[in-house]
N, C-alpha and C. Protein backbone atom coordinates (compact mmCIF):
# COMPACT_ATOMS: atom_id res chain seq x y z
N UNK A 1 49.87 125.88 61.90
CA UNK A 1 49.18 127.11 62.19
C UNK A 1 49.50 127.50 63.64
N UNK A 2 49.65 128.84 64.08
CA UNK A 2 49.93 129.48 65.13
C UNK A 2 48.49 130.20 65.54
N UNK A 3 49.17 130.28 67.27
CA UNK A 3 47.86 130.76 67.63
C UNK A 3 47.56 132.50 66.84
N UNK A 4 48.28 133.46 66.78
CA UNK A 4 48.08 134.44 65.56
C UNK A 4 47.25 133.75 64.55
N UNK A 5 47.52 132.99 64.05
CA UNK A 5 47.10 132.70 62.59
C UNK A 5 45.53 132.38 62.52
N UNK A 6 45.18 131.86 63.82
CA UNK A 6 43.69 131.19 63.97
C UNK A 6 42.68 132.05 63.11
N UNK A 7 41.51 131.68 62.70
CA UNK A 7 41.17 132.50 61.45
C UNK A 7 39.74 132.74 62.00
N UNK A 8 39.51 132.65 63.28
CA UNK A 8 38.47 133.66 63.98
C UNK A 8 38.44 134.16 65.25
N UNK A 9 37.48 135.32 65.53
CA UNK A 9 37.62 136.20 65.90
C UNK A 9 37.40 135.35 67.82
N UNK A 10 36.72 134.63 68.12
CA UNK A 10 36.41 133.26 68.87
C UNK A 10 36.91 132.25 68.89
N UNK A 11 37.71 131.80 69.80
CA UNK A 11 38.11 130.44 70.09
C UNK A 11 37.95 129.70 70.68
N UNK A 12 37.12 128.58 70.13
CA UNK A 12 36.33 127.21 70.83
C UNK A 12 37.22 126.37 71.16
N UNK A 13 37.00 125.61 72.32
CA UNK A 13 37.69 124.55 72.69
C UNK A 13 36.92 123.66 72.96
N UNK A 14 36.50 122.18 72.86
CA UNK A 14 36.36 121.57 73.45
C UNK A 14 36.52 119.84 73.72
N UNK A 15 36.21 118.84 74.52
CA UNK A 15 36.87 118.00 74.67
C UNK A 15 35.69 117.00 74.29
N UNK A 16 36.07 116.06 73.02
CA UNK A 16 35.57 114.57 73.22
C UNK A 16 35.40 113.63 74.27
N UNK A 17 36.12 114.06 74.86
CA UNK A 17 36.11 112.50 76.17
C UNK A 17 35.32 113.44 76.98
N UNK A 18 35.65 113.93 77.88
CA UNK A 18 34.66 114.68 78.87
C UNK A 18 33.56 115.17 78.88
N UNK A 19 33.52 116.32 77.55
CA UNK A 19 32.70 117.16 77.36
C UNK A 19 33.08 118.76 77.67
N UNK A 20 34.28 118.47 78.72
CA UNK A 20 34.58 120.20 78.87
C UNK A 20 34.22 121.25 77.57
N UNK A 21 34.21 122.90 77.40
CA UNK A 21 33.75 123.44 76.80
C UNK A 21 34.68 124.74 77.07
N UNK A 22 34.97 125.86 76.44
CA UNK A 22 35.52 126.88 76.77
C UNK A 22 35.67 127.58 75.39
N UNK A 23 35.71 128.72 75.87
CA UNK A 23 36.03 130.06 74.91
C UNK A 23 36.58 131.13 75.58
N UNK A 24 37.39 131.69 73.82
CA UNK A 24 38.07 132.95 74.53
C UNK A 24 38.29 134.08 73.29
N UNK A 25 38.09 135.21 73.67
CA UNK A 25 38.44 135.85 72.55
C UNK A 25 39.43 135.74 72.09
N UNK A 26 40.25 135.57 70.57
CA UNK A 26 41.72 135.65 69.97
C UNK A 26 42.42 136.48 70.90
N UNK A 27 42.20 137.53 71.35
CA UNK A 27 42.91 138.23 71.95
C UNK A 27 43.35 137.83 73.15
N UNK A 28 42.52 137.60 74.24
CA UNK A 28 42.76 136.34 75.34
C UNK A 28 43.63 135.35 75.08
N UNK A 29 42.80 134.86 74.17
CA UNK A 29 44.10 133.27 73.69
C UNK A 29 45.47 133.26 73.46
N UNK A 30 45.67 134.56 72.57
CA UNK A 30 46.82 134.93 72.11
C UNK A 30 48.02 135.04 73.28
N UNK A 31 47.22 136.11 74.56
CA UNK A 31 47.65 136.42 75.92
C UNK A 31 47.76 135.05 76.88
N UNK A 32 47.36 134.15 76.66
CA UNK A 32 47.44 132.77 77.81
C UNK A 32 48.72 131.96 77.14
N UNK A 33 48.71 131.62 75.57
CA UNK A 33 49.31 130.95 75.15
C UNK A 33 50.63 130.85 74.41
N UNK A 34 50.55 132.75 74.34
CA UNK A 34 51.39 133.35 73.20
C UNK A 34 51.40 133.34 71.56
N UNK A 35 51.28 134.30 70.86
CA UNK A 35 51.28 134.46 69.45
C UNK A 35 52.00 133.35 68.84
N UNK A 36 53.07 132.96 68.98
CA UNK A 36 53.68 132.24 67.82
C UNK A 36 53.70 131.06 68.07
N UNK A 37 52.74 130.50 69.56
CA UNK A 37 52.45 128.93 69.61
C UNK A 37 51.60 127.90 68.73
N UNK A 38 52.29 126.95 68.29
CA UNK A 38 51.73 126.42 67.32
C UNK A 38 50.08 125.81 67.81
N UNK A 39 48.78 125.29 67.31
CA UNK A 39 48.29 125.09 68.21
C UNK A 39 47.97 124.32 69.10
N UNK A 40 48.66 122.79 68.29
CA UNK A 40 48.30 121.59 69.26
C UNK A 40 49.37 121.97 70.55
N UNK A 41 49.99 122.70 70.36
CA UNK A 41 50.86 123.20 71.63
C UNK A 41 50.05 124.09 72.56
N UNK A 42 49.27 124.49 72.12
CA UNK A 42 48.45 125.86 72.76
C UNK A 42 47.07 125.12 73.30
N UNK A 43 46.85 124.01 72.78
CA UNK A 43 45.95 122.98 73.25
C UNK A 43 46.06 122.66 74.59
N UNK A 44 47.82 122.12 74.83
CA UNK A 44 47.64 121.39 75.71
C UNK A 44 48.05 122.55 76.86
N UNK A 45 48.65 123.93 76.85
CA UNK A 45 48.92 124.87 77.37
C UNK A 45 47.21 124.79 78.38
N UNK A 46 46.25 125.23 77.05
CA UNK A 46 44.68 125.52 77.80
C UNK A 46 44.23 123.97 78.38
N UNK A 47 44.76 123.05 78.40
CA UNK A 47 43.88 121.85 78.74
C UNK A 47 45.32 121.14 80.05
N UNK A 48 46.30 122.29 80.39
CA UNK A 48 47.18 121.85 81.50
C UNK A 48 46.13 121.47 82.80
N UNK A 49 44.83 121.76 83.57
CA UNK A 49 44.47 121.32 84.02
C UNK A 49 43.16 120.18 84.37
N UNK A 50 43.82 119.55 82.75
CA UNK A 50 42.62 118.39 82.52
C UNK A 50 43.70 116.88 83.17
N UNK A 51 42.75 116.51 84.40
CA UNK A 51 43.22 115.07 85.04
C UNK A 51 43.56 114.06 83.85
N UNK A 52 43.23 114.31 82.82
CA UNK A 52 43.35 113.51 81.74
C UNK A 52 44.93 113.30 80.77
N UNK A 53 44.78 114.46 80.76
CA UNK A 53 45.82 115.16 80.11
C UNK A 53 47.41 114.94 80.98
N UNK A 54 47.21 114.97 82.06
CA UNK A 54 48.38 114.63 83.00
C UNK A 54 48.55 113.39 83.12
N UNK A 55 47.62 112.60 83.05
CA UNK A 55 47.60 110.87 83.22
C UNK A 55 48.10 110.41 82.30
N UNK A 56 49.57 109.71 81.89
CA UNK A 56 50.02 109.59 80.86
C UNK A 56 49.99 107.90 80.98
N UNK A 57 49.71 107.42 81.78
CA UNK A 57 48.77 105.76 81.53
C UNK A 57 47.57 105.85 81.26
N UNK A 58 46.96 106.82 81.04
CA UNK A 58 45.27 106.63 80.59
C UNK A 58 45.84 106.61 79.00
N UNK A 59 46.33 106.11 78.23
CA UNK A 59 46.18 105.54 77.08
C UNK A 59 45.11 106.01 76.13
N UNK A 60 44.21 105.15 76.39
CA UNK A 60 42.97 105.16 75.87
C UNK A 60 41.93 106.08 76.15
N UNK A 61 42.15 106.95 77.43
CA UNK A 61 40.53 108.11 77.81
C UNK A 61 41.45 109.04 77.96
N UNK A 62 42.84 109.64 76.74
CA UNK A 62 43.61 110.86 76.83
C UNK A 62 42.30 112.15 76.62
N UNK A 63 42.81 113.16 76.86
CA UNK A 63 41.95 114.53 76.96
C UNK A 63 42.15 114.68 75.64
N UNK A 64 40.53 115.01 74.61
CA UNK A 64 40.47 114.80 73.38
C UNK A 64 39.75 116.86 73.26
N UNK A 65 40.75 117.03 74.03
CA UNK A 65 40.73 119.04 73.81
C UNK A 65 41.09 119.01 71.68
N UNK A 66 40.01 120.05 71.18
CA UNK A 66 40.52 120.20 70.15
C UNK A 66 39.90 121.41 69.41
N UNK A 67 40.26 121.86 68.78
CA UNK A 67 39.34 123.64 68.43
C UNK A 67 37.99 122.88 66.95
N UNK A 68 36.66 123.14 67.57
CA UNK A 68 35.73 122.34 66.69
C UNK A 68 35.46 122.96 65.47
N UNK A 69 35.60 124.42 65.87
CA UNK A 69 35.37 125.72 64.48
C UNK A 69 36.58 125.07 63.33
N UNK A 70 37.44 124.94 63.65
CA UNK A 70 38.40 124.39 62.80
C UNK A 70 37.83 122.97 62.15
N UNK A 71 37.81 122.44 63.00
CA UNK A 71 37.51 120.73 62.77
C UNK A 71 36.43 121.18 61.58
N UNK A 72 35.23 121.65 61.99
CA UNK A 72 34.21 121.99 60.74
C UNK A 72 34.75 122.40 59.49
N UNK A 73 35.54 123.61 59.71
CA UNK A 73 35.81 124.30 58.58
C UNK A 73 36.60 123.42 57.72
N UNK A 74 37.28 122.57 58.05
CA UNK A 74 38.14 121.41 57.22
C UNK A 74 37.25 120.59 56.48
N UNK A 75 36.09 120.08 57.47
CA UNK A 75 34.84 119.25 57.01
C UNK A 75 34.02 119.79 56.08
N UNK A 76 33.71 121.14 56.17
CA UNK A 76 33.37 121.91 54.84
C UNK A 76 33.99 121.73 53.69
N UNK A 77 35.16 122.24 53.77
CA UNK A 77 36.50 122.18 52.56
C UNK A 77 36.26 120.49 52.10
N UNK A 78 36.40 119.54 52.63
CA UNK A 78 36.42 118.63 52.07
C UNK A 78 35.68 118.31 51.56
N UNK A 79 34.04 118.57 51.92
CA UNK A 79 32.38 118.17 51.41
C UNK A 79 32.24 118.88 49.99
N UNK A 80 33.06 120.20 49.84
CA UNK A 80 32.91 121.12 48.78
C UNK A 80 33.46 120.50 47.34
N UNK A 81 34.98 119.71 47.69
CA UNK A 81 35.19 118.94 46.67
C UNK A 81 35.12 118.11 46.39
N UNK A 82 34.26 117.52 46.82
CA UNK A 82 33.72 115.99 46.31
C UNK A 82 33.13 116.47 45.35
């Protein structure tokens, strides 16, 4: 999926390990990251100034940036067909 493709109108970000938090309208997002970026690419575009994320020996406490609206909506889909 591309950042175009994202399937709302709001885009949540946020990080497991830290807690950071952020939003942006699609339209914003689209403008920081570009339309046809895929999104774990567009992830790390918005999370370029996480100390985490640059630390490529932190192994284990990497920057856990990830879009949660998504994460749910998968968790839905899956609860539905059981």
């Amino acid at each position: 999926m591309r950042a175009w493709d994202y399937p709302f109108e709001l885009v949540r970000i946020n990080c497991k390990t830290c807690g950071r938090y952020g939003q942006y309208p699609k339209k914003r997002f689209i403008e920081l990251v570009g339309a046809d970026t895929p999104l774990p690419s567009a992830l790390k575009i918005i999370a370029k100034t996480c100390d985490r994320e640059k630390d490529e020996l932190a192994l284990h406490n990497r920057c856990g940036a990830g879009y949660p609206d998504l994460a749910r909506m998968v968790d839905d889909r899956k609860n539905r067909t059981r």
